[in-house]
Protein backbone atom coordinates (compact mmCIF):
# COMPACT_ATOMS: atom_id res chain seq x y z
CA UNK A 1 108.70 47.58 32.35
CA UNK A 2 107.56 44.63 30.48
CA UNK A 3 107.69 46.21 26.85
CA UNK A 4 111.55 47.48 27.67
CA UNK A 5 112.12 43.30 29.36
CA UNK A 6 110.16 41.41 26.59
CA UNK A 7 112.27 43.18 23.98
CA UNK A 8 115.27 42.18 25.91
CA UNK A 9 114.58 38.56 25.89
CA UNK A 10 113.54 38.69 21.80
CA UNK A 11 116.83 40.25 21.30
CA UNK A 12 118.54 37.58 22.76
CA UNK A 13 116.29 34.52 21.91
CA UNK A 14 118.28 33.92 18.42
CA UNK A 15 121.89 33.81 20.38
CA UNK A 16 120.51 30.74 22.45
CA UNK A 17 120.23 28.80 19.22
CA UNK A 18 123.75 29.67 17.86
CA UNK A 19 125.79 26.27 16.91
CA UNK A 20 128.34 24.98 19.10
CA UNK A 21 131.88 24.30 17.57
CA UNK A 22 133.88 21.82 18.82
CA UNK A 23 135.33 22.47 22.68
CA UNK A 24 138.72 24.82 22.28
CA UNK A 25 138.15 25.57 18.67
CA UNK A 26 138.36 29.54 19.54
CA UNK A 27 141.16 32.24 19.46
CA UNK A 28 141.86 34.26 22.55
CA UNK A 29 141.14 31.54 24.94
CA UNK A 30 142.42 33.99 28.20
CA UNK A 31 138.69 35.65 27.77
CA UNK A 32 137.31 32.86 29.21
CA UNK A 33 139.05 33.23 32.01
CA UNK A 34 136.51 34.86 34.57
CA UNK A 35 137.19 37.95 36.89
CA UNK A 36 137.28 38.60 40.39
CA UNK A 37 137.79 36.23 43.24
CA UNK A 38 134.13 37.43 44.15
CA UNK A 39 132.65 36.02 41.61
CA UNK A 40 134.74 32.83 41.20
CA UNK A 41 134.01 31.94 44.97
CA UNK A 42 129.73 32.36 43.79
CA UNK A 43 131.05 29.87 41.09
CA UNK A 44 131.02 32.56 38.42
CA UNK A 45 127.28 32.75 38.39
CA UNK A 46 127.61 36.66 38.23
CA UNK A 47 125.44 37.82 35.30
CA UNK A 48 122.80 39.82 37.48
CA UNK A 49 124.86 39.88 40.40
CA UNK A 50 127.89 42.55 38.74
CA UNK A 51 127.74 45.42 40.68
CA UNK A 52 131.26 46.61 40.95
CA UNK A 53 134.07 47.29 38.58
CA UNK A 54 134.48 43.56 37.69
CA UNK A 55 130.87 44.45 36.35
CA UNK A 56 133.17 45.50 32.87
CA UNK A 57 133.68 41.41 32.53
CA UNK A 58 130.71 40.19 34.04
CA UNK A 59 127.81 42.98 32.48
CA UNK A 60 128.92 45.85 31.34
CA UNK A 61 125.42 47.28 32.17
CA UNK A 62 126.12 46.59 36.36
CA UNK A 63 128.85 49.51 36.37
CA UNK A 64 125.59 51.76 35.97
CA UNK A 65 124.99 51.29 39.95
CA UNK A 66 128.64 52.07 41.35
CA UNK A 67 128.60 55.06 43.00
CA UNK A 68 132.35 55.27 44.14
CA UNK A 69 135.31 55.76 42.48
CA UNK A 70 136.91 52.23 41.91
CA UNK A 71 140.18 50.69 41.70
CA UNK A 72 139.76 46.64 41.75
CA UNK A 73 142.55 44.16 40.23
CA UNK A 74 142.72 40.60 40.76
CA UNK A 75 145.89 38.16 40.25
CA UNK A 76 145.09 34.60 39.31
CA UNK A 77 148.65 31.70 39.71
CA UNK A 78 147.33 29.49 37.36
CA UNK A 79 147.96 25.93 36.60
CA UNK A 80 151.48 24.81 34.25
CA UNK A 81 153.08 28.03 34.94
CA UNK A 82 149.93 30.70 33.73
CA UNK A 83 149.79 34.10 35.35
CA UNK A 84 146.94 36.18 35.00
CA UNK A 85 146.34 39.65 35.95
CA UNK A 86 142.80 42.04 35.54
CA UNK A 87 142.72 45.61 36.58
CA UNK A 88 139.54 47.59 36.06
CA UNK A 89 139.18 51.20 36.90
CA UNK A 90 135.69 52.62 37.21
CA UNK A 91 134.42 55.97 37.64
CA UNK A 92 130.67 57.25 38.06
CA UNK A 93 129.98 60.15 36.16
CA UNK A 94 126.98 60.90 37.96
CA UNK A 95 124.11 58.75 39.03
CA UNK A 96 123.43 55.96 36.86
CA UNK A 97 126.14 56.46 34.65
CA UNK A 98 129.76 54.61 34.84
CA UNK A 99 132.86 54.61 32.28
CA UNK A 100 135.73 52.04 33.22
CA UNK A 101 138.76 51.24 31.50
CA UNK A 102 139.51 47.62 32.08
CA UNK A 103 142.94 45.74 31.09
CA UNK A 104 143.91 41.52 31.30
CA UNK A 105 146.95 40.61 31.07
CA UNK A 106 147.77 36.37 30.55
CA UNK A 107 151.44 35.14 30.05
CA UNK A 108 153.16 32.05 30.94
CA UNK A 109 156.35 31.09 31.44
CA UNK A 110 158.94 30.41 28.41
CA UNK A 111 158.54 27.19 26.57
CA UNK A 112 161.33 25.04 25.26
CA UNK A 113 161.43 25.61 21.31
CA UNK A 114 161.78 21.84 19.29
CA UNK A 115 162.18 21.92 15.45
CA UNK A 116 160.83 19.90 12.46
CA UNK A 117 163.27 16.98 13.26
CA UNK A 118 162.82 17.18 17.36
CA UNK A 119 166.01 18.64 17.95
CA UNK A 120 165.83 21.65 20.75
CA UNK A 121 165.93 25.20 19.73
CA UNK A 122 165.82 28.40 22.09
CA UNK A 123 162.78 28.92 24.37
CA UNK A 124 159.38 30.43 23.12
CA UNK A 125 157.60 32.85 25.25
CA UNK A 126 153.62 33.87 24.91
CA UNK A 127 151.56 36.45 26.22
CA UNK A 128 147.79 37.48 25.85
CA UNK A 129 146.78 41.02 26.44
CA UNK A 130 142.66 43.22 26.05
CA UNK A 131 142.70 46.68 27.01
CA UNK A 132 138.65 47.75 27.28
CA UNK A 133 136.53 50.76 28.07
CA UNK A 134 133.72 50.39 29.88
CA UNK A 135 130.13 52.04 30.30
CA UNK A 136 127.03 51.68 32.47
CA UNK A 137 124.05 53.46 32.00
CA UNK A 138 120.04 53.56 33.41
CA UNK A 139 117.86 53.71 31.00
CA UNK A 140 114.87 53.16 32.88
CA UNK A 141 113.49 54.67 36.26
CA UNK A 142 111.05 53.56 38.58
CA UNK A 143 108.94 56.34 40.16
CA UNK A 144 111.17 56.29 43.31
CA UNK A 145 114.07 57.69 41.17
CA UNK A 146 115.39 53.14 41.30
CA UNK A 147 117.18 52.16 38.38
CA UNK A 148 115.26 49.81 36.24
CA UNK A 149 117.00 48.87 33.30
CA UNK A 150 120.74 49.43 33.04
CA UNK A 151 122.25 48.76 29.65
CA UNK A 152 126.47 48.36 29.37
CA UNK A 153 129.14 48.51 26.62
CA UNK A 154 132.44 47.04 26.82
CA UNK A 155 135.02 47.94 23.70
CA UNK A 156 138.08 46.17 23.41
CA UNK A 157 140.86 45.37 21.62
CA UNK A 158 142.92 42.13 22.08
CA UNK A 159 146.56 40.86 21.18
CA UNK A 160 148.05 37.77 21.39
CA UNK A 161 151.62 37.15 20.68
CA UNK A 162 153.26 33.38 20.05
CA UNK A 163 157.06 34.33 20.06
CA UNK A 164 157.58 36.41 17.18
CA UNK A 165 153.96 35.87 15.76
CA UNK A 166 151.13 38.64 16.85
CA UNK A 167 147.27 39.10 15.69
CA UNK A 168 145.58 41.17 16.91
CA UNK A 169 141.36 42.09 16.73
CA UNK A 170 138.72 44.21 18.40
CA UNK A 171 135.33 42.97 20.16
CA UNK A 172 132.77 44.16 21.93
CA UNK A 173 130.62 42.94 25.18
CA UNK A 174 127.26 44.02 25.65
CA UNK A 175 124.70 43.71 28.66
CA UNK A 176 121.35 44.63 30.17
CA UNK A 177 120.37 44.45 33.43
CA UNK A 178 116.71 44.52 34.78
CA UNK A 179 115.12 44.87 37.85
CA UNK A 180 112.17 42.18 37.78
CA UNK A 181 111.14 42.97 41.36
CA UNK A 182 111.59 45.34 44.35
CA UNK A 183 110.44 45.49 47.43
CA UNK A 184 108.40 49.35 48.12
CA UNK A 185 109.47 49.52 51.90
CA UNK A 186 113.26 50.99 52.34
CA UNK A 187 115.71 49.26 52.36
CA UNK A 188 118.37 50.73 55.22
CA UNK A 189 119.92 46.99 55.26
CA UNK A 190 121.81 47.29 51.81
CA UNK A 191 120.72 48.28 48.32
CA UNK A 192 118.95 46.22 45.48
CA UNK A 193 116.61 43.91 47.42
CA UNK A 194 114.66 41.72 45.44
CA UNK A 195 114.74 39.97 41.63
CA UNK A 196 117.18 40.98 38.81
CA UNK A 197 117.95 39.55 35.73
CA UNK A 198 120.69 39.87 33.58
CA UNK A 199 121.49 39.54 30.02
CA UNK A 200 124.87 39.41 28.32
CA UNK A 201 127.04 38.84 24.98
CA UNK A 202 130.63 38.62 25.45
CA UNK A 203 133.27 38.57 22.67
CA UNK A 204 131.34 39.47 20.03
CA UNK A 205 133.54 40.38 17.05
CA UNK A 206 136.07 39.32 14.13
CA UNK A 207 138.66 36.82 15.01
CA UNK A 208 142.15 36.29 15.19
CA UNK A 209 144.45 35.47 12.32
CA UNK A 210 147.73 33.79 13.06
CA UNK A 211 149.40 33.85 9.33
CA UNK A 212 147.15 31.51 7.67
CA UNK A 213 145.17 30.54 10.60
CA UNK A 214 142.33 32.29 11.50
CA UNK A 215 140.15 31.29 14.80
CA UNK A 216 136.99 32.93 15.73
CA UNK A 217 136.77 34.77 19.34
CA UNK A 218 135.22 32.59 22.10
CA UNK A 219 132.17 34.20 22.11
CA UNK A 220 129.65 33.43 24.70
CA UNK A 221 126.00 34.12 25.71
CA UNK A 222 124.79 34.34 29.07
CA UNK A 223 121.62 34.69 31.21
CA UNK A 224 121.33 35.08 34.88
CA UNK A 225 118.98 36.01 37.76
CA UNK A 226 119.91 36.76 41.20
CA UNK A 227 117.74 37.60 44.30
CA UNK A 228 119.20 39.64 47.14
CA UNK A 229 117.30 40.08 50.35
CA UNK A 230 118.58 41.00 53.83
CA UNK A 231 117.47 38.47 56.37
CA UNK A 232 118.55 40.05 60.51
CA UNK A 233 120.11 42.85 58.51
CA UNK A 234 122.87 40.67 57.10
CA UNK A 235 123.24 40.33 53.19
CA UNK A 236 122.08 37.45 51.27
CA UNK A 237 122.27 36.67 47.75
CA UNK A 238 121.38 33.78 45.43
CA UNK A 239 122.65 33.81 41.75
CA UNK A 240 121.97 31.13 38.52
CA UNK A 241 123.66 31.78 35.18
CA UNK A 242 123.01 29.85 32.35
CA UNK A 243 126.25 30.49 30.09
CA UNK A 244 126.44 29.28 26.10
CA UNK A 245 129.70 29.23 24.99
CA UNK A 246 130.11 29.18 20.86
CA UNK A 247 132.64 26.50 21.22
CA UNK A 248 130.88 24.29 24.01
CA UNK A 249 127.66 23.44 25.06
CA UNK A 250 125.64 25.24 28.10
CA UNK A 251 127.18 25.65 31.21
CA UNK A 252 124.71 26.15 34.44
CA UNK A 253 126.12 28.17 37.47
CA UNK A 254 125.07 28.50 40.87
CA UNK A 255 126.32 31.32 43.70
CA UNK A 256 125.96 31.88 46.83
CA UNK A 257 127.20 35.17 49.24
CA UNK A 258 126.38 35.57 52.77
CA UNK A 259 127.72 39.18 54.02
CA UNK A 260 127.99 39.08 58.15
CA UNK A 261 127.61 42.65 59.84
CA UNK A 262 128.74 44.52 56.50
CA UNK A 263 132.76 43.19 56.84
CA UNK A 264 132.47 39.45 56.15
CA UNK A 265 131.53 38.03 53.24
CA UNK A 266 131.12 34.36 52.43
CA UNK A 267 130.79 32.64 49.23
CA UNK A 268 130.39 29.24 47.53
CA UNK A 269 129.31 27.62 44.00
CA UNK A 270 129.14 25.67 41.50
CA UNK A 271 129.76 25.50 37.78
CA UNK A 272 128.72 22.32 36.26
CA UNK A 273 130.11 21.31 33.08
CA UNK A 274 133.69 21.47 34.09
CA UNK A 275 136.06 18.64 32.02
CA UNK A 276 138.78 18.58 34.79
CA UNK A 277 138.01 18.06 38.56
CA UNK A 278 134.95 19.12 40.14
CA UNK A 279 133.23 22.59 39.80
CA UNK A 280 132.82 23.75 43.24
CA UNK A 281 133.91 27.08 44.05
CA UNK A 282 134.62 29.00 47.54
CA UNK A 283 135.78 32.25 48.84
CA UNK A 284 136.02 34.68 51.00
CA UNK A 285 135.96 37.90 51.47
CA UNK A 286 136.57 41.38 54.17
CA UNK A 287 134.95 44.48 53.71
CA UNK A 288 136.71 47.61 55.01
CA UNK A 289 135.99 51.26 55.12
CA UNK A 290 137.55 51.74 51.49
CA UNK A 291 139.24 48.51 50.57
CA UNK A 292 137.67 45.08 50.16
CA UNK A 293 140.10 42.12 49.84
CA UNK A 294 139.15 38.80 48.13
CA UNK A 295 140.04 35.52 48.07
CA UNK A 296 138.12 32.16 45.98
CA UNK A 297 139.54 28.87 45.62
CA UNK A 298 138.42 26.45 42.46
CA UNK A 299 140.00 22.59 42.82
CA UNK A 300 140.62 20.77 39.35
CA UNK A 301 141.11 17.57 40.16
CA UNK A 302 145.02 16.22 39.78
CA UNK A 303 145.97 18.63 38.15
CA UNK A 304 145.67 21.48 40.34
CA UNK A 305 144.38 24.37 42.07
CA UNK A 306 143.39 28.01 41.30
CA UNK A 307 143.86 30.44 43.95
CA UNK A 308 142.66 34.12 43.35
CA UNK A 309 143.39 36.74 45.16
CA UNK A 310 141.71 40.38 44.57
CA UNK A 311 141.99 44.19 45.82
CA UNK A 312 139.70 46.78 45.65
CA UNK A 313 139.89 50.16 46.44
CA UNK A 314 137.72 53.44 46.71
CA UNK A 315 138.99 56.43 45.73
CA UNK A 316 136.86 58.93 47.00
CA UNK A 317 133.49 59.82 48.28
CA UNK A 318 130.59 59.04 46.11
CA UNK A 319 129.39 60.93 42.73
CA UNK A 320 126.24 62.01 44.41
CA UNK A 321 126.07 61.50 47.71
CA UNK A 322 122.53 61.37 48.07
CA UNK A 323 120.58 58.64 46.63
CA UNK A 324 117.98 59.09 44.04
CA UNK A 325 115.37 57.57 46.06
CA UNK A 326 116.45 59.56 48.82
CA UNK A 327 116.36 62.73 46.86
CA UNK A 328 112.58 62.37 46.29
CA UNK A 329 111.71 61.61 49.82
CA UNK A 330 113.21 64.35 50.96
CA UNK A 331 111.90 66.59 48.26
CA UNK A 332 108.33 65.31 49.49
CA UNK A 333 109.25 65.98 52.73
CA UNK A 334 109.65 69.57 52.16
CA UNK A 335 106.95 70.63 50.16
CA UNK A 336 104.62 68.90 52.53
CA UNK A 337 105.96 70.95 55.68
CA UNK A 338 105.91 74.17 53.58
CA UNK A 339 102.23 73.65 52.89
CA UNK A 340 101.44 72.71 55.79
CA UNK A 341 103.13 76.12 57.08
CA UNK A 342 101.41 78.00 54.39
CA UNK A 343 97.48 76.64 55.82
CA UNK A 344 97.51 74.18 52.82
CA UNK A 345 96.42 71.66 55.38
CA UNK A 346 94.51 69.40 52.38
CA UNK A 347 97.61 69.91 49.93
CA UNK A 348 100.06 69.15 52.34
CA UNK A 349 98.44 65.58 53.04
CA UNK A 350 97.94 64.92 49.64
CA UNK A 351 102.30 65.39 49.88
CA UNK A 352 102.57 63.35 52.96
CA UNK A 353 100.95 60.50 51.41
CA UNK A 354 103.28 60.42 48.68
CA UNK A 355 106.20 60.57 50.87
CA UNK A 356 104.87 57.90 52.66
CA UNK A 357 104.33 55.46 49.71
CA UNK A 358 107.92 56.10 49.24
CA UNK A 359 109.10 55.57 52.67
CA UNK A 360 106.44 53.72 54.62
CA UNK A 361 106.91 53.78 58.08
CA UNK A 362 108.77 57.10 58.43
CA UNK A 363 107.73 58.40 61.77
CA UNK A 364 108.64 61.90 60.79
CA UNK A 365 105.89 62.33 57.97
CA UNK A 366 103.22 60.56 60.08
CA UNK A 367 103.57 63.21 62.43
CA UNK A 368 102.80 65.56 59.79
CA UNK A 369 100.10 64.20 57.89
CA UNK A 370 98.38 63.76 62.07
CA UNK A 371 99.10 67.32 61.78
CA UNK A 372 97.79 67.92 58.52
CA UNK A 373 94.75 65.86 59.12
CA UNK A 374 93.63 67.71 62.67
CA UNK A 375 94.49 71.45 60.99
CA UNK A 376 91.35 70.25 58.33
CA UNK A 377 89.43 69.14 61.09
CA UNK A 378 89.40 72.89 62.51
C-alpha cells in the first residue's frame, strides 16, 4: 500500500504548485459548477467521499465501488435566470469495475442584444453543454478481497455556444482513490468504515477558442480525506477537500452526513473562500428501497439562493450480489467443514483461523474450530 499511495501523492505534488490566473479568467465556467445536492449539502467536500454516479464529477475513480445499476440527475434554478441540469448513468461491469456516461447541460434565459452605438437589437440566447464517459476501476486488493486503490477516467467533450458563435474542446478528469485505513472486524452497519483519501484533476485539456479569443479550461486540483464510521449502527461521515483552482487560489471544504436508520440522511458544510454571501451549505436527504431523493440549499448573500434538487434511481439488482469479502469468508467456511468431515481435524483449524481473521466473532466458525480442536485432542 504505501509504494502504490506515495506514488500517488508525487504524482500530484507538482499540480499544487501550478500558478493561479486571475479569478474568472477561464473558458467553460459551467464546470465549476458542482454535482449532486449530496454533495453540495457536505459543502462540496466530496473528493474521497464519491461513491455513487455523481462519483463521474467528483472522482472518477469512486464509480469503482457502485454495485447497482444507476440512474442519478440533479436540476440546479440558479441565480439571474441560470438552469442547470446533470444526468449520470452508471453501470458496474462486475466488481470493481464501473463505466458511466455523464451529460451537463447550463443555459440561461435570452439576453437583450445592444449594438456598437447602444441601440437594442434582437435577444441573444447561450447555452453550455459536456457529454462524458466514465470509468472506475480497483487496482489494488486487500487480502479480504476490499478494494484498495481505485483509479477513474472521465472523457469529455464540451460546447459552448454565444448566439451564433460555438467552440468547442475535449478534456479529461482523472482520480485515485485510496483506502488509508480499515477496520478488520465486519462491518454489517454499512460499507467503507474507516480513512480514505482522494486525489483528483479535473478539466485537464486544451481550451476554448471563441474567434480570436481563446480561454483555457478551469482546471482544478483537488485533495480530500473522509472518515466514515458507524456509531449505534447509524452512518457517519466527515469529509475535508482542499480544492486549487487554476484561476483562483485554494479553496478548503468541510462535510458533514449523518444517515438515521438507513432512510434519513442529514448534511451540512462549508466552503470557505466564497466572494458572494457566506459558504455554508445544508441538505437533506431520503433513502428508499431503489430511489434516493436529494435536496441542499447554498445562501449567497443578496443576491440569492441555490436550491438543488436530485433523483436517483436503481435499476436493478446488483452486478455481483455477493461481496468480495463475503466471497472469501464463505469460501473459508467451506473448506474448513469439508476437512473437518474428511478427519483433517489439524487442517481444518488451520482454515477456521483464517476465516476467523476475516470475520472475527462469527459464532458459526467458532463452533467449528471447538470442534476441530477436541477431534485432535482424541
Amino acid at each position: 500500500m504505501r509504494l502504490p499511495l506515495l506514488a500517488l501523492i508525487l504524482a500530484f505534488a507538482p499540480l499544487s504548485g501550478a500558478s493561479a490566473g486571475s479569478p474568472g479568467s477561464t473558458g467553460a465556467e459551467f464546470l465549476k459548477f458542482g454535482q449532486g445536492a449530496r454533495a453540495i449539502g457536505m459543502g462540496e467536500s466530496h473528493a474521497a467521499v464519491a461513491d455513487d454516479a455523481y462519483a463521474a464529477y467528483w472522482n472518477p475513480a469512486g464509480l469503482a465501488s457502485l454495485v447497482y445499476p444507476t440512474v442519478s440527475t440533479t436540476y440546479n434554478r440558479a441565480l439571474q435566470g441560470v438552469d442547470q441540469q446533470y444526468l449520470s448513468f452508471a453501470y458496474p461491469l462486475r466488481s470493481g469495475s464501473t463505466l458511466d456516461l455523464n451529460v451537463t447541460r447550463l443555459g440561461m434565459s435570452n439576453l437583450q442584444g445592444y449594438d456598437a452605438q447602444g441601440t437594442k437589437t434582437r435577444e441573444v440566447g447561450a447555452s453550455d453543454y459536456a457529454v462524458g464517459i466514465a470509468v472506475g476501476q480497483t487496482l489494488v486488493r486487500d487480502d479480504r478481497g476490499r478494494a484498495r486503490v481505485n483509479a477513474g477516467l472521465n472523457g469529455k467533450m464540451i460546447r459552448e455556444q454565444l448566439d451564433r458563435v460555438t467552440a468547442s474542446t475535449f478534456a479529461g478528469d482523472v482520480g485515485v482513490l485510496a483506502y488509508v485505513y480499515r477496520s478488520r472486524a465486519s462491518a454489517t452497519a454499512g460499507p467503507d468504515p474507516g480513512l480514505r483519501l482522494g486525489l483528483v484533476a479535473r478539466n485537464l485539456g486544451p481550451g476554448l477558442k471563441f474567434d480570436r479569443e481563446a480561454a483555457p479550461l478551469p482546471t482544478t486540483y483537488t485533495a480530500g480525506l473522509a472518515w466514515r464510521a458507524y456509531p449505534r449502527g447509524d452512518a457517519l461521515t466527515l469529509s475535508a477537500d482542499v480544492a486549487v483552482p487554476r484561476d483562483d487560489s485554494a479553496r478548503p471544504s468541510f462535510g458533514l452526513e449523518y444517515t438515521a436508520f438507513r432512510v434519513v440522511a442529514l448534511r451540512m458544510g462549508y466552503l470557505l473562500g466564497q466572494d458572494t454571501g457566506v459558504g455554508f451549505r445544508a441538505g437533506v436527504g431520503f433513502r428508499l428501497k431503489v430511489v434516493e431523493i436529494d435536496y441542499a440549499f447554498a445562501g449567497f448573500g443578496d443576491i440569492g439562493q441555490m436550491h438543488r434538487v436530485g433523483l436517483s434511481v436503481r435499476l436493478g439488482g446488483p452486478v455481483d450480489p455477493t461481496p468480495p469479502e463475503e466471497r472469501l469468508v464463505k469460501e473459508a467456511m467451506d473448506k474448513g467443514q469439508r476437512l473437518l468431515k474428511e478427519g483433517r481435524a489439524y487442517e481444518a483449524a488451520l482454515q477456521f483461523d483464517e476465516e476467523l481473521r476475516l470475520d472475527p466473532g462469527n459464532r458459526q466458525a467458532l463452533e467449528f474450530m471447538r470442534q476441530a480442536h477436541d477431534a485432535l485432542k482424541k
